[in-house]
C-alpha atoms as a PDB file:
ATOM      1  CA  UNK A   1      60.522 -18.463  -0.327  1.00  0.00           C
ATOM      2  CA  UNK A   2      62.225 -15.240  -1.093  1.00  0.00           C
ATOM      3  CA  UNK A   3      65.264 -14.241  -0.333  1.00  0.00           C
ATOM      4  CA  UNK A   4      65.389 -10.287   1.628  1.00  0.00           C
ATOM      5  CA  UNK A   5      68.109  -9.492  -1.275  1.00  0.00           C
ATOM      6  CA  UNK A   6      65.878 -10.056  -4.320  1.00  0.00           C
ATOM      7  CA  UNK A   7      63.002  -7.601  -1.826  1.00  0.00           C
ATOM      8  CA  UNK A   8      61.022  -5.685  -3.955  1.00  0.00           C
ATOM      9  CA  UNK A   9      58.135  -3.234  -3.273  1.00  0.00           C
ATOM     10  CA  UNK A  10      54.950  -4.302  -5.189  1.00  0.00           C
ATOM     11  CA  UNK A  11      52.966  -1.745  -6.597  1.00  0.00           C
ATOM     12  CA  UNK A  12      50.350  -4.189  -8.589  1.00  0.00           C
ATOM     13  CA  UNK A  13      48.361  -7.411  -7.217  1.00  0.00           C
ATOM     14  CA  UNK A  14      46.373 -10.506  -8.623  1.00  0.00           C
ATOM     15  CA  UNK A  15      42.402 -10.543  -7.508  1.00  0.00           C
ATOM     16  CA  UNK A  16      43.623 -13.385  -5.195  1.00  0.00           C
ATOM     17  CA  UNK A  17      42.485 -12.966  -1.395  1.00  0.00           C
ATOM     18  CA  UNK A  18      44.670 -12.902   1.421  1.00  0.00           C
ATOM     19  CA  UNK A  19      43.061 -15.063   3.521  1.00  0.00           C
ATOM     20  CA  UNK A  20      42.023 -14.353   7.409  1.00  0.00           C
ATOM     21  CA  UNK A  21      43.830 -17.735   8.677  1.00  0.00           C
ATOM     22  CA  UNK A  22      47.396 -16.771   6.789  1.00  0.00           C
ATOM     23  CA  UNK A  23      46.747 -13.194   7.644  1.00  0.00           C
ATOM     24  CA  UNK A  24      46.440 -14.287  11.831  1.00  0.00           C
ATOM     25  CA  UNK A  25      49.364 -16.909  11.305  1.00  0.00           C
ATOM     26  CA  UNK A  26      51.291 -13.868   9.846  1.00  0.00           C
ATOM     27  CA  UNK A  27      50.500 -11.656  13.182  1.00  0.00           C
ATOM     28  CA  UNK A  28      50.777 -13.757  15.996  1.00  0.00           C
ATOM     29  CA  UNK A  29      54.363 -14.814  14.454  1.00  0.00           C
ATOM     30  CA  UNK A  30      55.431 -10.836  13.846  1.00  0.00           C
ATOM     31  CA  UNK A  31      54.069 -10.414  17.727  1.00  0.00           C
ATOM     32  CA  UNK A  32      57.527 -12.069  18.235  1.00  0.00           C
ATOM     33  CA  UNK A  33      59.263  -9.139  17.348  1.00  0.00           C
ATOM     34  CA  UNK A  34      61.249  -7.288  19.844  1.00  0.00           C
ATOM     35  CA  UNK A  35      59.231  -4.880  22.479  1.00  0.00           C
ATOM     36  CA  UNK A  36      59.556  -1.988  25.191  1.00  0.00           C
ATOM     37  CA  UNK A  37      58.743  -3.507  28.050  1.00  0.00           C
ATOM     38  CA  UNK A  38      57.157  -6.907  26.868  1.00  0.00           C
ATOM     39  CA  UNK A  39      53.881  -4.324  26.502  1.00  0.00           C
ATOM     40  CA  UNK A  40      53.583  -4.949  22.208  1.00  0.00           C
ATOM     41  CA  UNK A  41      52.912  -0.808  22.096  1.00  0.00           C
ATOM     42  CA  UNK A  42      51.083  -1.207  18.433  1.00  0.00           C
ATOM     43  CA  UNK A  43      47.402  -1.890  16.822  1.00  0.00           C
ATOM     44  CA  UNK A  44      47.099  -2.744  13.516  1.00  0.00           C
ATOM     45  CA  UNK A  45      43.820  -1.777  11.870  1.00  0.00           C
ATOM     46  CA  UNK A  46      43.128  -4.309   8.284  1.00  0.00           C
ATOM     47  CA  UNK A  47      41.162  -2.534   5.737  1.00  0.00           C
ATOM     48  CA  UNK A  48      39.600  -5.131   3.360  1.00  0.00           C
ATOM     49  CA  UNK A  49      36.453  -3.435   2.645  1.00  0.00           C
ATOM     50  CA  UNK A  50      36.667  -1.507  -1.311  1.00  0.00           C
ATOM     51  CA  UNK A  51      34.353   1.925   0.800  1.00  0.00           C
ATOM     52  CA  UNK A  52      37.324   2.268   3.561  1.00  0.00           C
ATOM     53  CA  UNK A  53      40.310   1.875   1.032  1.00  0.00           C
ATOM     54  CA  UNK A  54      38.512   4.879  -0.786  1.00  0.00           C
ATOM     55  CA  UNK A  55      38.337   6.532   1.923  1.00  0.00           C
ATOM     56  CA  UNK A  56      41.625   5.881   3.085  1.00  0.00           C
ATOM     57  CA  UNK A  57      43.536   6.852  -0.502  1.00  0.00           C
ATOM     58  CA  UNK A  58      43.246  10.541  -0.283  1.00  0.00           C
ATOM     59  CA  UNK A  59      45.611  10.118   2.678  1.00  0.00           C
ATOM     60  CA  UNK A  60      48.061   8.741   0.729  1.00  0.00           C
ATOM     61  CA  UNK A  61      47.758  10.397  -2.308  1.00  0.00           C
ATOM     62  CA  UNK A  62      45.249   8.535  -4.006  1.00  0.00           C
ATOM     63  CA  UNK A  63      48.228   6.140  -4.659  1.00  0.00           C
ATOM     64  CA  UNK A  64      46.608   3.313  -6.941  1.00  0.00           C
ATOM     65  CA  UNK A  65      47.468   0.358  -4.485  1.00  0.00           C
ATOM     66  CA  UNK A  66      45.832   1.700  -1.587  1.00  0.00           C
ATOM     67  CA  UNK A  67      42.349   0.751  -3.600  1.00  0.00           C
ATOM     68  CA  UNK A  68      43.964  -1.878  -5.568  1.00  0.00           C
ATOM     69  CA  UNK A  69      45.532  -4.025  -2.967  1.00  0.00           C
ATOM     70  CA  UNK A  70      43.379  -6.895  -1.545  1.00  0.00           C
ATOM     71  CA  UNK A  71      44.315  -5.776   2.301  1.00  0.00           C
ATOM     72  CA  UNK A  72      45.320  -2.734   3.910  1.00  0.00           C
ATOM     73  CA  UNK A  73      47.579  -2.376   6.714  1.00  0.00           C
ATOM     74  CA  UNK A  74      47.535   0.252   9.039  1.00  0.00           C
ATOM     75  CA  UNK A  75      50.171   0.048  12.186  1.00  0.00           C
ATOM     76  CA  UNK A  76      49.446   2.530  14.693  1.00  0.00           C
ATOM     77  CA  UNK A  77      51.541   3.211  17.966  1.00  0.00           C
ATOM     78  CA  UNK A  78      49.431   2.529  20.908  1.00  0.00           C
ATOM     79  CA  UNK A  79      49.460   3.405  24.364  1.00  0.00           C
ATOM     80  CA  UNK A  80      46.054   3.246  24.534  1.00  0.00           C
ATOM     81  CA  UNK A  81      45.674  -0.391  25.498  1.00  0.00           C
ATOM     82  CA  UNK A  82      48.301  -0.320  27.864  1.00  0.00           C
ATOM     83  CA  UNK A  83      46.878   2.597  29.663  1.00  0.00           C
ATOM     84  CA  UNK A  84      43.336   1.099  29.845  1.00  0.00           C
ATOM     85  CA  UNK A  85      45.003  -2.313  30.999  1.00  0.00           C
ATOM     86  CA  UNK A  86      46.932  -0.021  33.896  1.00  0.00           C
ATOM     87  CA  UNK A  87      43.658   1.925  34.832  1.00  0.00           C
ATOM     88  CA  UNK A  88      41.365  -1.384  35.107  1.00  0.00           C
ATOM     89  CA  UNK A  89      44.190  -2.713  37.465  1.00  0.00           C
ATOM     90  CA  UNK A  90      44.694   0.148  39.551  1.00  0.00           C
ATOM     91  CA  UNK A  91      47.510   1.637  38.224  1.00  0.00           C
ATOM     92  CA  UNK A  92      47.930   5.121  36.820  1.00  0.00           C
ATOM     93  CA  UNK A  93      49.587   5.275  33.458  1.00  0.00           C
ATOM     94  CA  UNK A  94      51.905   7.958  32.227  1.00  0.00           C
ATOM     95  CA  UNK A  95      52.381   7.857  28.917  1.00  0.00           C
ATOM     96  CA  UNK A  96      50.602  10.944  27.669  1.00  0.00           C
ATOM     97  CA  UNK A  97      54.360  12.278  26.371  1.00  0.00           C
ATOM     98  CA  UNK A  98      56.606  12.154  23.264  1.00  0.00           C
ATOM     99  CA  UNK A  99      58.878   9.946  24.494  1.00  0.00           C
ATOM    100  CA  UNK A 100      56.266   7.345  25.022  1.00  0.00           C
ATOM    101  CA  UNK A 101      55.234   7.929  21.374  1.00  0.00           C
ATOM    102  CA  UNK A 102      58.534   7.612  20.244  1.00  0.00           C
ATOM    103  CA  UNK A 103      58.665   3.919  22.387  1.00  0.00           C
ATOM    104  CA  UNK A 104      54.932   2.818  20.806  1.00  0.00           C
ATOM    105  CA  UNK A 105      56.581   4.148  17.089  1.00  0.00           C
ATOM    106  CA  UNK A 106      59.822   1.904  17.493  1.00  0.00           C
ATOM    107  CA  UNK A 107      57.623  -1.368  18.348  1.00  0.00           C
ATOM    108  CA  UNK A 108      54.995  -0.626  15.998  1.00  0.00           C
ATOM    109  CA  UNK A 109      57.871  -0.617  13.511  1.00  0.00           C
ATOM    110  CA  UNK A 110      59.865  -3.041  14.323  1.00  0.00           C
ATOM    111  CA  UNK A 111      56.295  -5.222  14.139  1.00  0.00           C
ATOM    112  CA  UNK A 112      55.699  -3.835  10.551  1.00  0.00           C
ATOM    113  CA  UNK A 113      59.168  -5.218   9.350  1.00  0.00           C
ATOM    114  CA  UNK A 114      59.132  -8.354  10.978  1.00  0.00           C
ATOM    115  CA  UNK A 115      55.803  -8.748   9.328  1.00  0.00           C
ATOM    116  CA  UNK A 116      57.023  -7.747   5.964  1.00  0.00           C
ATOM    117  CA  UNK A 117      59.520 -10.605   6.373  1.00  0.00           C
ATOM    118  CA  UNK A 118      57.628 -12.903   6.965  1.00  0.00           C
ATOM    119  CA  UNK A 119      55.235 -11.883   4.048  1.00  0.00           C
ATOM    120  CA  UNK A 120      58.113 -12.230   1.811  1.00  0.00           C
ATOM    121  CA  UNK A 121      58.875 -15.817   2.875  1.00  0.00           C
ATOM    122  CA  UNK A 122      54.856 -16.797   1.826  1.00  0.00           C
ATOM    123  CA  UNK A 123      55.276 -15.432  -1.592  1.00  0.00           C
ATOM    124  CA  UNK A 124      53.191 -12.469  -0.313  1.00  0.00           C
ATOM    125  CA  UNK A 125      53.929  -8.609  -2.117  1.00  0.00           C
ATOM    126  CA  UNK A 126      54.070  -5.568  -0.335  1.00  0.00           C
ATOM    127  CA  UNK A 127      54.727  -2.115  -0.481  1.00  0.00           C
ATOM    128  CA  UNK A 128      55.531   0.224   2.478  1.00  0.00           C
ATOM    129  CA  UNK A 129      53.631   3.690   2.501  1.00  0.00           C
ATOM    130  CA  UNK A 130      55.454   6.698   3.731  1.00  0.00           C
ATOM    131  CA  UNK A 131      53.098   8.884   3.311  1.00  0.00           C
ATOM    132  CA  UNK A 132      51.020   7.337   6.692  1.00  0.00           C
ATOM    133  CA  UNK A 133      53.172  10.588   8.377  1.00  0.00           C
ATOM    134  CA  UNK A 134      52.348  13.630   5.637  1.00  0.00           C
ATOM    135  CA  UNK A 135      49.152  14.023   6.978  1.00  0.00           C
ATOM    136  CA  UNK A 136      47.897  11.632   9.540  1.00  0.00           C
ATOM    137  CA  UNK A 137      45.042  13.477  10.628  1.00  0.00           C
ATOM    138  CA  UNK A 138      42.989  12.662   7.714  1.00  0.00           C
ATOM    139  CA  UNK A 139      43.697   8.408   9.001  1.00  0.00           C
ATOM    140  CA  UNK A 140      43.008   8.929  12.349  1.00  0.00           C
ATOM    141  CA  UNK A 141      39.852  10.296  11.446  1.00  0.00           C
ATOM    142  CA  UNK A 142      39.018   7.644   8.621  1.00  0.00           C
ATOM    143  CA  UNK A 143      40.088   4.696  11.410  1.00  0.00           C
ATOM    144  CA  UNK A 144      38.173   6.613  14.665  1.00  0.00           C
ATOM    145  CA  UNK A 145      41.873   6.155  16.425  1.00  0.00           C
ATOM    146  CA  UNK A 146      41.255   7.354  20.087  1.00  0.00           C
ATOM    147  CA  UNK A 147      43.512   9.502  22.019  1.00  0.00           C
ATOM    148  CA  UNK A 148      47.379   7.570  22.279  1.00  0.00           C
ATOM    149  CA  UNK A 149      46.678   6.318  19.331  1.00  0.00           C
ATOM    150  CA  UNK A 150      48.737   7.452  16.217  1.00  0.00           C
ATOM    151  CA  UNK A 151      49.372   5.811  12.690  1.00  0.00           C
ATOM    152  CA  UNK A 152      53.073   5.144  11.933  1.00  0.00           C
ATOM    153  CA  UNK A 153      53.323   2.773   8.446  1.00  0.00           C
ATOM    154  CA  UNK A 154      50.839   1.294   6.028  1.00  0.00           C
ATOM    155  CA  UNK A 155      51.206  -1.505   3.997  1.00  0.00           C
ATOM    156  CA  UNK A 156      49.318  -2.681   1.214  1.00  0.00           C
ATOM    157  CA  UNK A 157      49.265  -6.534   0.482  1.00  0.00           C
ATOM    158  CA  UNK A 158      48.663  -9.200  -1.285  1.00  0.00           C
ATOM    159  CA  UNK A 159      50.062 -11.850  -4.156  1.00  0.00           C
ATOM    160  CA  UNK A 160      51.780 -10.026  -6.712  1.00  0.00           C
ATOM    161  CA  UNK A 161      50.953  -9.601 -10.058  1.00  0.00           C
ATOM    162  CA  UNK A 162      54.299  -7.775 -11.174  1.00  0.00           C
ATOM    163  CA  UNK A 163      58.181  -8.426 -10.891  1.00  0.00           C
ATOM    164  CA  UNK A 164      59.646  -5.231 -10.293  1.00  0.00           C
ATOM    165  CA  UNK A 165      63.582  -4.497 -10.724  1.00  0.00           C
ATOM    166  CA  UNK A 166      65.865  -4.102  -7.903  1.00  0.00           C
ATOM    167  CA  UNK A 167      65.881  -0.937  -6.734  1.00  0.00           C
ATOM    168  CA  UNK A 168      69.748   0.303  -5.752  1.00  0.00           C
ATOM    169  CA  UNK A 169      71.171   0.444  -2.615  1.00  0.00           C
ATOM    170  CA  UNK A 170      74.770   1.940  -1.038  1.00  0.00           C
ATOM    171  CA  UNK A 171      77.131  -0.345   0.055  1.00  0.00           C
ATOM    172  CA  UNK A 172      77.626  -0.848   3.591  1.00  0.00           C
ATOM    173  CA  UNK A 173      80.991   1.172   3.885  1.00  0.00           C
ATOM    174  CA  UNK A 174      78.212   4.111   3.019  1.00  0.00           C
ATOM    175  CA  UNK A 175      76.589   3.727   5.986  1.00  0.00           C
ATOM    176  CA  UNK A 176      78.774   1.571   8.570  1.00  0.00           C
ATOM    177  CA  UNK A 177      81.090   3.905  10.756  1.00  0.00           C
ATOM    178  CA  UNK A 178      83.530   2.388  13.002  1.00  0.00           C
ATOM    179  CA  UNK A 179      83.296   3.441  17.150  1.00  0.00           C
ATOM    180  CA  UNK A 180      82.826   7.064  16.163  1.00  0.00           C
ATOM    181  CA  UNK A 181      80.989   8.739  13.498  1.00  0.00           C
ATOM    182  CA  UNK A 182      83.128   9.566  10.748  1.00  0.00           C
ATOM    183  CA  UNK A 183      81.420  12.778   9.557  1.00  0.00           C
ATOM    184  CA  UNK A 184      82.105  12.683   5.008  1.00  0.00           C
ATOM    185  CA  UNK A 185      84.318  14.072   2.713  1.00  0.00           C
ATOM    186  CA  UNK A 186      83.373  15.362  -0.975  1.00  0.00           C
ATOM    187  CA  UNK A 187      85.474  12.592  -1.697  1.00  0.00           C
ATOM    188  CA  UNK A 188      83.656   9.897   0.248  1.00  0.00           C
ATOM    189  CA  UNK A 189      80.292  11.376  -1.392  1.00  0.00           C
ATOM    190  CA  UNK A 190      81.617  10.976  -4.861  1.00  0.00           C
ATOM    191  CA  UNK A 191      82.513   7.528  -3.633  1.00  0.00           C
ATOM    192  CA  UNK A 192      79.810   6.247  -2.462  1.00  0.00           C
ATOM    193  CA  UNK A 193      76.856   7.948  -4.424  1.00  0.00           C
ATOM    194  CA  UNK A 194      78.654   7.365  -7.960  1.00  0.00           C
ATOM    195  CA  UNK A 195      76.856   4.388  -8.825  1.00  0.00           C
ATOM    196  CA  UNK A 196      73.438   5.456  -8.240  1.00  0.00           C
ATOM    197  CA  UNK A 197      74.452   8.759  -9.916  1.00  0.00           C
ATOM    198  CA  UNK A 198      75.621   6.730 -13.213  1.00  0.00           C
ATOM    199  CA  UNK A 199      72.218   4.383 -13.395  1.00  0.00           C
ATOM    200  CA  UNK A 200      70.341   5.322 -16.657  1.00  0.00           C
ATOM    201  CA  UNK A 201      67.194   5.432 -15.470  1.00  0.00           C
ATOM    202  CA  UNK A 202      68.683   7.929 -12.426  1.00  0.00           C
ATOM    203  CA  UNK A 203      70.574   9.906 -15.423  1.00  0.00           C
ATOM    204  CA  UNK A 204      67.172  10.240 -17.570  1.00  0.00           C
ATOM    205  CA  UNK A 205      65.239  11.185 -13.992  1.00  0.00           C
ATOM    206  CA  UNK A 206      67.749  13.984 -13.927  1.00  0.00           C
ATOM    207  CA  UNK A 207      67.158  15.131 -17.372  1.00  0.00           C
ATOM    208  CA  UNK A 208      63.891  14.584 -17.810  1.00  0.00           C
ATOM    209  CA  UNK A 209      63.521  17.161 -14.800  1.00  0.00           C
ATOM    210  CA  UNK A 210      65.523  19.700 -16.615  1.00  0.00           C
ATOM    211  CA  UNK A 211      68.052  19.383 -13.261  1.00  0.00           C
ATOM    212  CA  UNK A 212      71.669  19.347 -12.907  1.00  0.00           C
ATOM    213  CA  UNK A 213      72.190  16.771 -10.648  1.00  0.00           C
ATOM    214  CA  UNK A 214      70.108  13.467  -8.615  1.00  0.00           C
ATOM    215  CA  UNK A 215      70.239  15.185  -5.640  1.00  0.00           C
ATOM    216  CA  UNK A 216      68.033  17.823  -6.705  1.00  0.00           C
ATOM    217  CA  UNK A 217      65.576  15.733  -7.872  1.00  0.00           C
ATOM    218  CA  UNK A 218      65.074  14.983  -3.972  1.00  0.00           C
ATOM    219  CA  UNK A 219      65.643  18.458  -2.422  1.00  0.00           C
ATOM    220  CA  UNK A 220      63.572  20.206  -5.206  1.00  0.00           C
ATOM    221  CA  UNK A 221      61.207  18.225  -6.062  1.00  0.00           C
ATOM    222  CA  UNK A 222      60.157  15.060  -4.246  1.00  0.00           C
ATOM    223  CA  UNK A 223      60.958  16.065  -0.307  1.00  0.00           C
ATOM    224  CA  UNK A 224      61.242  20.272  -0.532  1.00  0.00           C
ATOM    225  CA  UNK A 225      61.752  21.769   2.263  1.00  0.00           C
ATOM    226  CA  UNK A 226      58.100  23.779   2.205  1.00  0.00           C
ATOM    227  CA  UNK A 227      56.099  20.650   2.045  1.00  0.00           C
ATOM    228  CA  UNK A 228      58.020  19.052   4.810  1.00  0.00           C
ATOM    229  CA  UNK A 229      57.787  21.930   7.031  1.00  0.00           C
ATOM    230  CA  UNK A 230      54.233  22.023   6.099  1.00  0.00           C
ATOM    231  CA  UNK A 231      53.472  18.206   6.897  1.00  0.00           C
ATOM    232  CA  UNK A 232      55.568  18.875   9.705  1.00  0.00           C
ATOM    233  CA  UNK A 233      53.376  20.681  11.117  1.00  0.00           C
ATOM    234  CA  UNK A 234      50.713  18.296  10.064  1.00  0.00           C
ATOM    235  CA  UNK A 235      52.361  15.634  12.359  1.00  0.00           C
ATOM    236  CA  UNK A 236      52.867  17.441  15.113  1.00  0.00           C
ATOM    237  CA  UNK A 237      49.314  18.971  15.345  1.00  0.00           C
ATOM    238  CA  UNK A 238      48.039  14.800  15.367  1.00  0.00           C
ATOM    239  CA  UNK A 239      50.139  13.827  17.614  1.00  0.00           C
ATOM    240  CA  UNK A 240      49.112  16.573  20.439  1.00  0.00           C
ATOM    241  CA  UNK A 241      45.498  15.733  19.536  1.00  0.00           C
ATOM    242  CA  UNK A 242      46.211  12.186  19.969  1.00  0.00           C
ATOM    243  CA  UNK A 243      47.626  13.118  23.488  1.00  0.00           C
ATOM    244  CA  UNK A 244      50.874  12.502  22.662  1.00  0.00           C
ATOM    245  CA  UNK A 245      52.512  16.644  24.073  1.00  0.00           C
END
């Protein structure tokens, strides 16, 4: 059993399967993660097959792992069910909005970290996939996802085959503020972002990219502001075609 502060993200798996039965046991025990509503507003679609992960990769940057990993996980938000349940029962469902995707996105995630958990307490490896948001479209096609339907986190899984190092993290007084927001000081910044400044590998990212400081690295390079106005865009073109506006 792992403990969640030794977490890592894996990146590389053994040829072991994930079986179906631990798979099912993992599901129906994530299911007990809180809900809107008691209504479980998520679908997850499991990718085993080698022709779907291919298809499937370009999504996510043809990231290794997607075609690597033994299982795919996609977690969509999904009003869909819900509104067919209401329509077969005579009830007319209203969820064709954003704030009803923003409902079916908080329980689909708060299902994909309880399950990632529990994967961590079987022995199971993971790794979380932003990029299910940069450009959705190209899933919900791959998938046939019908209208209230929208992809919100992937994760690829299976028993790992690597040992990763801890990846840093801020200290809670970072991030914890105290009845009101406490807005930050340069001083609190230097504070609280020295120690990931100072880590050598962080240092070497920094120089490597011919860049003056970490933060660059981030606003310059991996998250500019042109790509995520662009994929911006992306998103909010899937989600009205999903019926979500």
């Amino acid at each position: 059993m792992k403990n969640i502060l030794t977490r890592r993200s894996i990146r590389k798996y053994s040829s072991c399967d994930v079986d179906d039965k631990l798979l099912n046991r993992l599901f129906t025990e994530a299911a007990r993660t809180q809900t809107m509503g008691n209504l479980q507003l998520y679908s997850v679609v499991v990718t085993r097959s080698s022709e779907m992960k291919a298809k499937l990769a370009p999504a996510h940057f043809n990231q290794p792992m997607v075609t690597e990993a033994p299982v795919v996980l996609t977690v969509c938000a999904d009003f869909n069910r819900t509104s067919q349940w209401a329509r077969c029962r005579n009830a007319e469902p209203g969820y064709d909005n954003f704030l009803s995707f923003i409902n079916a996105a908080t329980d689909a995630l708060l299902f994909t970290q309880t399950f990632c958990n529990l994967a961590d307490e079987e022995g199971l490896g993971y790794c979380y996939l932003g990029t299910t948001v940069y450009m959705p479209q190209m899933i919900i096609d791959t998938l046939k996802l019908p209208k209230l339907v929208m992809p919100v986190a992937t994760i690829t899984l299976g028993w790992p085959a690597e040992e990763p190092p801890l990846s840093d993290r801020l200290a809670p007084e970072s991030f914890v503020h105290s009845e009101t927001y406490s807005d930050y000081t340069p001083a609190d910044i230097d504070k609280y972002y020295e120690n990931k400044e100072q880590l050598p590998e962080n240092k070497h990212f920094v120089e490597i990219n011919r860049k003056e400081t970490l933060a660059q690295i981030f606003t310059d390079i991996r998250y500019t502001k042109k790509d995520n106005e662009a994929m911006s865009e992306g998103l909010l073109a899937a989600l009205k075609n999903q019926g979500f506006f």
